[in-house]
N, C-alpha and C. Protein backbone atom coordinates (compact mmCIF):
# COMPACT_ATOMS: atom_id res chain seq x y z
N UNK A 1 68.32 93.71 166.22
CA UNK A 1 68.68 94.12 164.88
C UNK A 1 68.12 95.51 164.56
N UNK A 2 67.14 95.55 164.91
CA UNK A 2 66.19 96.77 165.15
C UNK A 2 67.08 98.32 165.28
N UNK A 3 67.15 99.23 164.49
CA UNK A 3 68.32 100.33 165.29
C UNK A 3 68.76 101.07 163.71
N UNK A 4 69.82 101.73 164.27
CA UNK A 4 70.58 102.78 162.85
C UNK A 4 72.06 102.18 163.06
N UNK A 5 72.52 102.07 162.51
CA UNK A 5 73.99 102.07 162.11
C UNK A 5 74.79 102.41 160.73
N UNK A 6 76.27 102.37 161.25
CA UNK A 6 76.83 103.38 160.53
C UNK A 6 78.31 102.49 159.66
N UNK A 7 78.29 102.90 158.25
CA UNK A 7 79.82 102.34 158.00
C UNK A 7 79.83 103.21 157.55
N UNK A 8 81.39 103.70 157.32
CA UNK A 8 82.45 104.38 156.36
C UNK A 8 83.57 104.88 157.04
N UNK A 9 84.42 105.58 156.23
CA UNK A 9 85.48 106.17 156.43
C UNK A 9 85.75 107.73 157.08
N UNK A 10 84.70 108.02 157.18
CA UNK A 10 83.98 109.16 158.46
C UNK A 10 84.34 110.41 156.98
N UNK A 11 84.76 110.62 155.82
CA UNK A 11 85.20 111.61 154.92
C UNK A 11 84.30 111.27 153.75
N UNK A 12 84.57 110.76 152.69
CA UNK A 12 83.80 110.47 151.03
C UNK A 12 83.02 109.56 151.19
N UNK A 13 83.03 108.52 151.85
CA UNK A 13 82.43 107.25 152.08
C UNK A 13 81.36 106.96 153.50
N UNK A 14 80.27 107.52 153.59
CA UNK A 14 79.53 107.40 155.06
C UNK A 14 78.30 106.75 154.55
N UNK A 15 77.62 105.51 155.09
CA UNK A 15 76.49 105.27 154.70
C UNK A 15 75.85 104.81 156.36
N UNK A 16 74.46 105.71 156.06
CA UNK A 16 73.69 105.59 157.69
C UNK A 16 72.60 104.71 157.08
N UNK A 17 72.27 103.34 158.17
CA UNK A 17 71.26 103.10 157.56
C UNK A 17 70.03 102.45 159.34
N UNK A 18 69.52 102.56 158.57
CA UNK A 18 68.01 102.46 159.59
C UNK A 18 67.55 101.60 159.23
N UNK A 19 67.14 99.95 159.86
CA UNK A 19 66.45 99.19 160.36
C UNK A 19 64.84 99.81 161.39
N UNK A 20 63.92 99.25 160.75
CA UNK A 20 62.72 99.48 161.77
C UNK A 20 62.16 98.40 161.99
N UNK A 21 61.16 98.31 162.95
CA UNK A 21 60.22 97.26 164.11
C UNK A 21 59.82 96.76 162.49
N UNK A 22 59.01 97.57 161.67
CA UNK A 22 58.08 97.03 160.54
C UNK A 22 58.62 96.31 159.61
N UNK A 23 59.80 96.27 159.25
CA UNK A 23 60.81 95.58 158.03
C UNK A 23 61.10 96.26 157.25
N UNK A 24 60.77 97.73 157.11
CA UNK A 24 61.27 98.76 156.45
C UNK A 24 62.70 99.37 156.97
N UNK A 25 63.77 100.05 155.98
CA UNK A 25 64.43 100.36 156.10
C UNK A 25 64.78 101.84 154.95
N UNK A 26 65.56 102.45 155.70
CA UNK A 26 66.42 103.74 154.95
C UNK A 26 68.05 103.78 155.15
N UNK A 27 68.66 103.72 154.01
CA UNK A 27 69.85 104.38 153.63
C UNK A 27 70.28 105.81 153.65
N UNK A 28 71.43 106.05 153.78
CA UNK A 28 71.34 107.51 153.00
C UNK A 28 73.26 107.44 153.08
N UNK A 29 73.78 107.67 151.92
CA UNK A 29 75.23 107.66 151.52
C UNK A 29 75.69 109.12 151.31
N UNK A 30 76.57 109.92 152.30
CA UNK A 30 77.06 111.16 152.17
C UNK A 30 78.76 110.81 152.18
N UNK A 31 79.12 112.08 151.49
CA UNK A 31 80.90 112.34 151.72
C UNK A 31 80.62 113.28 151.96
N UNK A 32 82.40 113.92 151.35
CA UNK A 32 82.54 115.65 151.91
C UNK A 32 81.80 116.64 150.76
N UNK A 33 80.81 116.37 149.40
CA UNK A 33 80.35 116.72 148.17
C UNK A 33 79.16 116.93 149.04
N UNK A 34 78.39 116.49 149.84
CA UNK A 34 77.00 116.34 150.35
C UNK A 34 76.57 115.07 150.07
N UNK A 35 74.86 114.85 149.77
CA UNK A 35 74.35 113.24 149.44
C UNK A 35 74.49 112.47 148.09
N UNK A 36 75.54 111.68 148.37
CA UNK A 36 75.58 110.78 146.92
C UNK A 36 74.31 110.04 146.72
N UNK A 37 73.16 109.64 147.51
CA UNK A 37 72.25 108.54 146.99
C UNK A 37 71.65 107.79 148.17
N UNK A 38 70.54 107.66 148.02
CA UNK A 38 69.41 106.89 148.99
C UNK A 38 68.74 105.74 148.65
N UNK A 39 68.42 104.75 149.95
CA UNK A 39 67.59 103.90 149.54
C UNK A 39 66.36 103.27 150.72
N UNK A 40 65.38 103.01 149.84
CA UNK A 40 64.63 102.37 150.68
C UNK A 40 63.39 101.54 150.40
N UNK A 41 62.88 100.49 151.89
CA UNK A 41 62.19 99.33 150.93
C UNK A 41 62.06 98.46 152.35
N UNK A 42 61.92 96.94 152.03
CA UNK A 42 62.28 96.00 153.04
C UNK A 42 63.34 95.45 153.49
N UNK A 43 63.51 94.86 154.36
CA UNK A 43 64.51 94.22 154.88
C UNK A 43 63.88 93.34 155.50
N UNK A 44 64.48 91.55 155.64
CA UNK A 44 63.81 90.70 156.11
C UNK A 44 65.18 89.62 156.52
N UNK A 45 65.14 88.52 157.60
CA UNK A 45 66.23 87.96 157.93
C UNK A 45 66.19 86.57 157.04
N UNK A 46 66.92 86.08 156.79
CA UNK A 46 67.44 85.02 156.19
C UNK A 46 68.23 83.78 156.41
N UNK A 47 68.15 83.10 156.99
CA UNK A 47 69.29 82.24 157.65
C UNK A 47 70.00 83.49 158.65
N UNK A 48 71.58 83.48 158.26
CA UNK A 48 72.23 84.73 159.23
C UNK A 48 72.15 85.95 158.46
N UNK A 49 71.76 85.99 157.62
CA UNK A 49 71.95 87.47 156.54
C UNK A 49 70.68 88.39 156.61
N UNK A 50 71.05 89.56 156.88
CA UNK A 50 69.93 90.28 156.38
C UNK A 50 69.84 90.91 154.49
N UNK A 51 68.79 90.62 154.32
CA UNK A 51 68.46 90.39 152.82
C UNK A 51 67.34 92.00 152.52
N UNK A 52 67.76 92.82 151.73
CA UNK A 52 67.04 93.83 151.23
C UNK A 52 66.41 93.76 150.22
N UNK A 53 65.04 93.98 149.92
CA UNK A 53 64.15 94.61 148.46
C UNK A 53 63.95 96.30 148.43
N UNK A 54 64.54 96.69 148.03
CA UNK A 54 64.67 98.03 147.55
C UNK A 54 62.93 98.77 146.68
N UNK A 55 62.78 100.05 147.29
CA UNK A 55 61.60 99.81 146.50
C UNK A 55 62.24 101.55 145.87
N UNK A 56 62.92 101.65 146.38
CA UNK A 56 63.76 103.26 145.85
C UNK A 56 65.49 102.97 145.80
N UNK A 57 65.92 103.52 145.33
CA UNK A 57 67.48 103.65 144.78
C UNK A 57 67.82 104.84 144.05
N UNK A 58 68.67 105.75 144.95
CA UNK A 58 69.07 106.69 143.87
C UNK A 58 71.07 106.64 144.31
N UNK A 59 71.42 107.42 142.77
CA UNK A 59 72.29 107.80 143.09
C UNK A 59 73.73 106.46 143.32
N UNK A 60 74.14 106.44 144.09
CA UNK A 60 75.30 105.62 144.51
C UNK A 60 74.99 104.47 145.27
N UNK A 61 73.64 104.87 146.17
CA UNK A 61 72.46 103.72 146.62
C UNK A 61 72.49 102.64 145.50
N UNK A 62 72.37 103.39 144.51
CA UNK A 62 71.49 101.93 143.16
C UNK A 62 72.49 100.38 143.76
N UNK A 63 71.49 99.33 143.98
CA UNK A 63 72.06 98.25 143.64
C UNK A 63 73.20 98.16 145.15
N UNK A 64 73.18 98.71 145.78
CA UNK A 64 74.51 98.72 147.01
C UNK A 64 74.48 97.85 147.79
N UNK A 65 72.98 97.85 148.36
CA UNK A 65 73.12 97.16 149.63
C UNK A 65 72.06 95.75 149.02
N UNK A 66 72.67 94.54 149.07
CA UNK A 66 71.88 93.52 148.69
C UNK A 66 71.74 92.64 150.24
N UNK A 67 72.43 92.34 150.30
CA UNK A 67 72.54 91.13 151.42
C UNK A 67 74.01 91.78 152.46
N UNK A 68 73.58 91.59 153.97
CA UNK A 68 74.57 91.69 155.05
C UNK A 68 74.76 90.72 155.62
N UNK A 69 76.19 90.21 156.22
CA UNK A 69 76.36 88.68 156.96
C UNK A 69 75.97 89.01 158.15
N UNK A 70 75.41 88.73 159.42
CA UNK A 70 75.13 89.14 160.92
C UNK A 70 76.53 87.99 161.46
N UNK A 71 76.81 89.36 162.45
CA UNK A 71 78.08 88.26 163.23
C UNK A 71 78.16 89.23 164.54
N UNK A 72 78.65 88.30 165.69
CA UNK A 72 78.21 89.01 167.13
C UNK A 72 79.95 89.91 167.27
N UNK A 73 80.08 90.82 167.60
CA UNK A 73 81.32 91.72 168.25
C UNK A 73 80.83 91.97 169.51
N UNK A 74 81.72 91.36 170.66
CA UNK A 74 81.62 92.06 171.64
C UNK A 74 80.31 92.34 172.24
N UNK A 75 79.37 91.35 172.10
CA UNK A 75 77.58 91.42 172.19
C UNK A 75 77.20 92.15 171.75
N UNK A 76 77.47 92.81 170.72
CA UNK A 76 77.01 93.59 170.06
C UNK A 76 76.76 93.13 168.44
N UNK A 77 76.03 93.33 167.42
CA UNK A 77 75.64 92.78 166.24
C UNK A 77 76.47 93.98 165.14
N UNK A 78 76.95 93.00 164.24
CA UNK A 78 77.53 94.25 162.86
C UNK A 78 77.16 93.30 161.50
N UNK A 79 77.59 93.93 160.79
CA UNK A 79 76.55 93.26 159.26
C UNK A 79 77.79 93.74 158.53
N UNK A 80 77.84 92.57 158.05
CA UNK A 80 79.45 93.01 156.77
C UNK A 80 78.84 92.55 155.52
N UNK A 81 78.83 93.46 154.49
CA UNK A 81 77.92 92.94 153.17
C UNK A 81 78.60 91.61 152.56
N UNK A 82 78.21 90.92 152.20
CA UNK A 82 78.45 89.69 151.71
C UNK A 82 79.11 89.48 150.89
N UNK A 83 78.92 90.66 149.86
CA UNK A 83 80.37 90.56 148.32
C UNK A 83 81.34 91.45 149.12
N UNK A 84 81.35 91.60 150.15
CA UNK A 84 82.79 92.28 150.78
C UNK A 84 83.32 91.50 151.82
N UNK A 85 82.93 90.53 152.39
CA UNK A 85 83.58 89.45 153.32
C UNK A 85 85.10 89.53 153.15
N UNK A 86 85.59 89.37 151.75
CA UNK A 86 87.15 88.92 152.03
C UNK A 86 88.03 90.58 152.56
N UNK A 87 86.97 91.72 152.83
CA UNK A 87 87.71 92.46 153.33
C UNK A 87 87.55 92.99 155.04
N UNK A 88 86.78 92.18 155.28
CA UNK A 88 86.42 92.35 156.46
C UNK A 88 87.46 90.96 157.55
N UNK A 89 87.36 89.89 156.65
CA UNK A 89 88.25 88.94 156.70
C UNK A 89 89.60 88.94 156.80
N UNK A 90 90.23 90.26 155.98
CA UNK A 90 91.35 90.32 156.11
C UNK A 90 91.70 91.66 156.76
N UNK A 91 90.67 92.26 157.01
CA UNK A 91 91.10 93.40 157.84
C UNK A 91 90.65 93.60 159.51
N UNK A 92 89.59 93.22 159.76
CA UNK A 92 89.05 92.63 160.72
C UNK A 92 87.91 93.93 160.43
N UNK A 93 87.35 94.29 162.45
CA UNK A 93 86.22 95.38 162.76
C UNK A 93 87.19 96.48 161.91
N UNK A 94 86.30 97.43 161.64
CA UNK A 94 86.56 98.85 161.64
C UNK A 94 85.21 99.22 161.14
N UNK A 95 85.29 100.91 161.04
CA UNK A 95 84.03 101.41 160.66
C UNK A 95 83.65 101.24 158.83
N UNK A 96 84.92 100.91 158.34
CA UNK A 96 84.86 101.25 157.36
C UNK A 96 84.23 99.43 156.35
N UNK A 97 84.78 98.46 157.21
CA UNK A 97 84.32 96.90 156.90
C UNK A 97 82.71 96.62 157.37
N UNK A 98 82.44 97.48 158.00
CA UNK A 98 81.05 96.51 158.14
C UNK A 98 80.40 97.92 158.99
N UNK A 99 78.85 97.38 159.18
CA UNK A 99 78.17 98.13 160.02
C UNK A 99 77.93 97.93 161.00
N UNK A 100 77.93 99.17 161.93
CA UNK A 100 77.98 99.13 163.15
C UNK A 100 77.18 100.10 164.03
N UNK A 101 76.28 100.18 165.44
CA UNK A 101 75.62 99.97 165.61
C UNK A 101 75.75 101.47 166.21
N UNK A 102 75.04 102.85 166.16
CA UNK A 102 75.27 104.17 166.05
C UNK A 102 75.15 104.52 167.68
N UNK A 103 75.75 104.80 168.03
CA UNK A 103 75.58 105.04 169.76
C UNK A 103 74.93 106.22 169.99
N UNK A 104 73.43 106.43 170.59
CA UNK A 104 72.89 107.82 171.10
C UNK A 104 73.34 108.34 171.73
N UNK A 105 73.36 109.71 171.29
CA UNK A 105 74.16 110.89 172.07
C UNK A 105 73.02 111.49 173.09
């Protein structure tokens, strides 16, 4: 689970976020304007969900990221936020339904 990954629509909508070893985590939400909003705090697992406490929120961050569903692709792990299921459901993978797991260059 451990790692950075990435959703959006690669244009207005990009959110990078960072998982660490400690249970801390960072957000950061950019388009083509520059940074809409950041966040950061804990992250801890839950049954299958990863579950956030925010100890910062700015911007477009506020309130965004509450809870992610964990589901396996291809052995690989992605996190589709939980009040967005029925679009991940009806659309399937993409970058833009769920997060996904940032490949080092």
């Amino acid at each position: 689970m451990v790692g950075s990954y990435y959703q959006g629509d690669g244009l207005g909508y990009n959110i990078n976020l960072t998982l660490k070893v400690n249970g801390e985590y960072s957000a950061e939400c950019h388009g083509c304007l520059g940074k809409y909003g950041e966040a950061a705090g804990q992250w801890t697992l839950k049954d299958k969900q990863i579950a956030f406490q925010p100890s910062k929120e700015t911007g477009m961050m506020k309130g965004h990221l509450k809870t992610l569903d964990i589901l396996r692709f291809h052995k690989r792990w992605i996190f589709v936020p939980a009040d967005e299921r029925d679009f991940y459901d009806q659309r399937g993978i993409s970058r833009l339904s769920c997060f996904q797991i940032k490949e080092k260059r």
